[in-house]
Protein backbone atom coordinates (compact mmCIF):
# COMPACT_ATOMS: atom_id res chain seq x y z
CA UNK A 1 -17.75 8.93 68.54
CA UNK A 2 -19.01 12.07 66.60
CA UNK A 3 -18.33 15.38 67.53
CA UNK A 4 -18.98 18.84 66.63
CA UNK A 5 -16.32 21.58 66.22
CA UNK A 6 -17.94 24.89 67.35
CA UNK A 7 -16.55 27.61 66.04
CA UNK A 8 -19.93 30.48 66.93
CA UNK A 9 -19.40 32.41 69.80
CA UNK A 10 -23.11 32.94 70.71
CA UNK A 11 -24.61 30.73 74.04
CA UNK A 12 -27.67 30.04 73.05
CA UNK A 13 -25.93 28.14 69.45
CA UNK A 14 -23.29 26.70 71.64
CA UNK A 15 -25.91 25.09 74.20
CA UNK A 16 -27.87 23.69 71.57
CA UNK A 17 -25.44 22.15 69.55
CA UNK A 18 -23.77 20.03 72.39
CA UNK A 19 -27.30 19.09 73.17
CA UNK A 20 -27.85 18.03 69.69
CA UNK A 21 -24.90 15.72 70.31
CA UNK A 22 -24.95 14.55 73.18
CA UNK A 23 -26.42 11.42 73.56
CA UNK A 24 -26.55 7.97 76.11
CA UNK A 25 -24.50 6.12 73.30
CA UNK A 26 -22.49 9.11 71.71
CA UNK A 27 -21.14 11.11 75.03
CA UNK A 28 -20.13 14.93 74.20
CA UNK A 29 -16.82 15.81 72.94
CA UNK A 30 -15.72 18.91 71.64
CA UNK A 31 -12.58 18.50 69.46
CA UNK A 32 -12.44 21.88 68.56
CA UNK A 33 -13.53 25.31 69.66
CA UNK A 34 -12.22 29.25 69.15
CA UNK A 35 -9.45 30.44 71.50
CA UNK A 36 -10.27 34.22 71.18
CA UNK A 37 -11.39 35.27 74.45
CA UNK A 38 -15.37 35.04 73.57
CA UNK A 39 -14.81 31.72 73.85
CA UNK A 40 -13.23 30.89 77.00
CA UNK A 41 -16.55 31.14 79.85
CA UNK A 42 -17.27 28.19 78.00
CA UNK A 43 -14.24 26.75 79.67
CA UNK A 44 -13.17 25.19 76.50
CA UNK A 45 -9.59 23.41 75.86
CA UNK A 46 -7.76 22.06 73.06
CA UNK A 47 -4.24 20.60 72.64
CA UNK A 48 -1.24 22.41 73.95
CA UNK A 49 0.62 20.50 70.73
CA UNK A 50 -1.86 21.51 67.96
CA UNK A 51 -1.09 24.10 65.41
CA UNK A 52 -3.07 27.70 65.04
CA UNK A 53 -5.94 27.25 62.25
CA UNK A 54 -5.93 30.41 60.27
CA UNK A 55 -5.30 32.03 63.94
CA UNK A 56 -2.18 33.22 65.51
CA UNK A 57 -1.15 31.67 68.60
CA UNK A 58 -3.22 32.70 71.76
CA UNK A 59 -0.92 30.95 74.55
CA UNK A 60 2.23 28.88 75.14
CA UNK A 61 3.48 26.27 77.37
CA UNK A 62 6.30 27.21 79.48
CA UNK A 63 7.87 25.15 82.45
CA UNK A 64 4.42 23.36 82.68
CA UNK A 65 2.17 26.49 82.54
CA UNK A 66 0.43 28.29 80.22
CA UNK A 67 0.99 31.75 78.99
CA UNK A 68 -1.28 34.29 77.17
CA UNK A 69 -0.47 36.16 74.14
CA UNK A 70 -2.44 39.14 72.26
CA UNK A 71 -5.53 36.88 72.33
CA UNK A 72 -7.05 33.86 73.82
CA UNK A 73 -6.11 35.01 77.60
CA UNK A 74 -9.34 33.21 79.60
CA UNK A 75 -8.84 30.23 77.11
CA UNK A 76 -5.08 30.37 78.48
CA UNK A 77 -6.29 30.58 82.61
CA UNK A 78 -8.79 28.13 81.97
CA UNK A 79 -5.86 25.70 80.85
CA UNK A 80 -3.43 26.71 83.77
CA UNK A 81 -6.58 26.22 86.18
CA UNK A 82 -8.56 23.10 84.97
CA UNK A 83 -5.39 21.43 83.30
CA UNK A 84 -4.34 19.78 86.71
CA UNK A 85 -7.53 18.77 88.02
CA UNK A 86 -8.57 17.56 84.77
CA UNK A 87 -9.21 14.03 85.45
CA UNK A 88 -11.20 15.41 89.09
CA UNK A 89 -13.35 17.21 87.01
CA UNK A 90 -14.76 14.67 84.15
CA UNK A 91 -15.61 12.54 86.96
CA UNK A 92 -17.17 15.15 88.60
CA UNK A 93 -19.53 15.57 85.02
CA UNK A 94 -19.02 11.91 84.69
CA UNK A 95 -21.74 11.39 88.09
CA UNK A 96 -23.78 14.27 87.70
CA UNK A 97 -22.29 16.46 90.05
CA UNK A 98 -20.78 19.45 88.20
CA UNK A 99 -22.64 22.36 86.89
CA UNK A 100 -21.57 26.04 85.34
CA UNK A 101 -23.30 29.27 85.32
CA UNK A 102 -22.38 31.24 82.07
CA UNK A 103 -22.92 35.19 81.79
CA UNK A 104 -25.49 36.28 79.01
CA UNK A 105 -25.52 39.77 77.88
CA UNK A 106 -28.29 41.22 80.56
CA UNK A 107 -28.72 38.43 83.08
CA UNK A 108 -26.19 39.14 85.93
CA UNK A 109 -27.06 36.37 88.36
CA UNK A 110 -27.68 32.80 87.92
CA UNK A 111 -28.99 29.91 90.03
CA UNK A 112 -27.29 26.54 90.43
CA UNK A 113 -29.67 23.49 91.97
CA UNK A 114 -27.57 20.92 94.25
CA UNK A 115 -31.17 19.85 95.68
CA UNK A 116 -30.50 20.58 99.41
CA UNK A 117 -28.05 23.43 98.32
CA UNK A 118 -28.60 26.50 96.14
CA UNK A 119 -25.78 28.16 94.54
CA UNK A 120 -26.38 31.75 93.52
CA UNK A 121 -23.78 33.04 91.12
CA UNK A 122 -23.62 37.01 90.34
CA UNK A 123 -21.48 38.31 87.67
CA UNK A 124 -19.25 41.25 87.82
CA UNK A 125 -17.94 43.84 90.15
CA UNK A 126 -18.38 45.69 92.65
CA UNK A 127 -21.51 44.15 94.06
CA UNK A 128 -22.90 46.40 97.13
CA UNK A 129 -25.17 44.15 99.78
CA UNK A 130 -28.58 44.63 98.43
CA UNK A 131 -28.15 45.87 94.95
CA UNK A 132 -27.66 43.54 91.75
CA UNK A 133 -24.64 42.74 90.62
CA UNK A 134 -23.14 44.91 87.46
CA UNK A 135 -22.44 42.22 85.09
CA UNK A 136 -19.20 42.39 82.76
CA UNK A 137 -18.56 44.76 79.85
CA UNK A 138 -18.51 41.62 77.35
CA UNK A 139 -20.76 38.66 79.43
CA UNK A 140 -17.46 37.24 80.25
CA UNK A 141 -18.45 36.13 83.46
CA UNK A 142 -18.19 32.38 84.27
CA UNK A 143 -18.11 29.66 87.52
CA UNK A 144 -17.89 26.40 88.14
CA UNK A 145 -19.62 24.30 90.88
CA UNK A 146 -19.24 20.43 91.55
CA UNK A 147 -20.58 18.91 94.52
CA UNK A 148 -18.02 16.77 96.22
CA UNK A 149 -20.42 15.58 99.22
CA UNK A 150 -23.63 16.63 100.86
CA UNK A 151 -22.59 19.69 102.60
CA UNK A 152 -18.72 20.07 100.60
CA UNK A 153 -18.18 21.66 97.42
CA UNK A 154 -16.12 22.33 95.00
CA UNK A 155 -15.93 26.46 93.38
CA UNK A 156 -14.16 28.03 90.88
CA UNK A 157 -14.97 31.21 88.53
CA UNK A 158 -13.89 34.34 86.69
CA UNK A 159 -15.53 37.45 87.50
CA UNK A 160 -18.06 35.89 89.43
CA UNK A 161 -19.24 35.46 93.21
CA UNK A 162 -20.73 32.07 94.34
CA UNK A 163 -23.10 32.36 97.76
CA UNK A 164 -25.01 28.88 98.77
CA UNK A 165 -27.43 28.91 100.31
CA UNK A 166 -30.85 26.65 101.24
CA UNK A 167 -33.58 26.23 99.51
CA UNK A 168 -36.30 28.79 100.06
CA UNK A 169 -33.66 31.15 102.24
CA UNK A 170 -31.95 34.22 101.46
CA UNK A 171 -27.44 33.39 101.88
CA UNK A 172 -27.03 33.39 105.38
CA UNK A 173 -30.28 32.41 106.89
CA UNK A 174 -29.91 29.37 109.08
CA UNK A 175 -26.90 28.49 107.33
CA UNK A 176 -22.88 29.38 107.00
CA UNK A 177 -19.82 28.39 105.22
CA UNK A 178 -17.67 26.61 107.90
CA UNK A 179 -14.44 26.48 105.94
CA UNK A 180 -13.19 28.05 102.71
CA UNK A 181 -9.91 26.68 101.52
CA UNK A 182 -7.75 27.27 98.61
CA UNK A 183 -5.55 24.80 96.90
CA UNK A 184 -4.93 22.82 94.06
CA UNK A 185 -5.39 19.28 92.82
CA UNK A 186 -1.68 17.73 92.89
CA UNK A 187 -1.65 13.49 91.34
CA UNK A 188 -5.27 13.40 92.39
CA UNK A 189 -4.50 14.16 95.80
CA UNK A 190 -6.54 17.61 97.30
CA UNK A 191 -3.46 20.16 98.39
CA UNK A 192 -4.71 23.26 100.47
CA UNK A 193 -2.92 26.32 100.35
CA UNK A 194 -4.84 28.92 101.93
CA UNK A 195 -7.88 29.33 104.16
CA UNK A 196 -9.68 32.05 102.97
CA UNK A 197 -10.43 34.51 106.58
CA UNK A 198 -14.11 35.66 107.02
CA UNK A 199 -13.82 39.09 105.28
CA UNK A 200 -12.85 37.27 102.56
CA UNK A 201 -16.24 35.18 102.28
CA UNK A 202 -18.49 37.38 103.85
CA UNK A 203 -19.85 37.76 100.89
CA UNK A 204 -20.06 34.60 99.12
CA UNK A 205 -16.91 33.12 97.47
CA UNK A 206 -15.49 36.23 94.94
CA UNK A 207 -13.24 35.32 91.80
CA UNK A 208 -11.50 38.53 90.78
CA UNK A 209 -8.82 38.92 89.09
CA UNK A 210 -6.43 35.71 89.48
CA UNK A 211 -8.52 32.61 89.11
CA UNK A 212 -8.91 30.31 92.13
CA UNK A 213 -9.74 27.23 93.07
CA UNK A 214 -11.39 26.83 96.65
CA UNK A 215 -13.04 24.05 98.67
CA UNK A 216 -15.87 24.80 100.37
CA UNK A 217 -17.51 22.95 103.36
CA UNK A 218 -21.28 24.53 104.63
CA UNK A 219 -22.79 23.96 107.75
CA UNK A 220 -26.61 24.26 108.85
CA UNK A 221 -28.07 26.25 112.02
């Protein structure tokens, strides 16, 4: 297996160099990437056990979670987040069901294609009904989207909203989200911890603040 280490902060260079690499006999891998914040909409991990290179140490591991120092914070959530539902999630990439929408300096919204879903993801806050969404300061803005069955999904972000909605038809129009829930992946097993109420989705699925990790089930009208 060859891999590159990616070390450039800009998209458009990051995007083509795992394309360059990935390949039906030489799958992707990634075996090193910055932990300074620019880096972590790209979702990126490395090893909780490996030693700073020429950097000083951007997070720790205490009682089984990760910490933040001066710098690498989002690297650090993305570890606490991802890091238990790990094994969910390359299966998820594994069958072609996962997709991310990553903030680029003037392009606030993004569209994700599930084929009988849409997935409209808007970056930043606050975002008034009717008016584009503000974007972020630095294009932090990130989600992530896997498709767990035909109607069920799978949503997770930072400074983002997610809305679904149907092909052709504005969020809303002869559809509806029938159940948010938050939880967390525990030994594989799906653990809910909080249904989210309707004023808190009333506006598409909003990650603000405190990653989450919610499972969401649409319904059709």
């Amino acid at each position: 297996m060859i891999g590159p280490d990616i070390y450039a902060d800009d998209s458009q260079f990051y995007r083509e160099t795992m394309r360059a690499y990935r390949r039906p006999d030489n799958p992707l891998w990634i075996p090193e990437t910055g932990r300074d914040d620019a880096y972590g909409k790209f979702f990126s991990m490395r090893s909780a056990r490996e030693p700073s290179v020429s950097r000083p140490s951007a997070w720790t591991r205490r009682d089984g979670t990760f910490s933040a120092t001066s710098r690498g914070r989002r690297t650090a959530s993305n570890y606490a987040l991802i890091g238990p539902m790990s094994r969910e999630i390359a299966q998820l990439e594994f069958d072609g069901k996962l997709k991310t929408a990553v903030e680029e300096p003037g392009q606030t919204a993004q569209e994700l294609d599930f084929g009988a879903w849409q997935a409209t993801v808007a970056f930043g806050f606050p975002q008034p009904d009717g008016r584009r969404a503000p974007g972020t300061k630095d294009a932090h803005g990130a989600a992530l989207v896997a498709q767990l069955g035909p109607d069920e999904f799978l949503v997770t972000g930072v400074d983002a909203s997610v809305s679904f909605h149907l092909p052709g038809h504005l969020p809303w129009m002869r559809s509806e989200i029938v159940s948010a829930e938050q939880g967390a992946y525990e030994n594989g097993v799906w653990k809910p911890l909080k249904l989210w109420n309707g004023d808190e989705d009333d506006r598409g699925l909003s990650f603000h603040g405190s990653p989450e990790v919610v499972r969401v089930r649409m319904g059709k009208f």
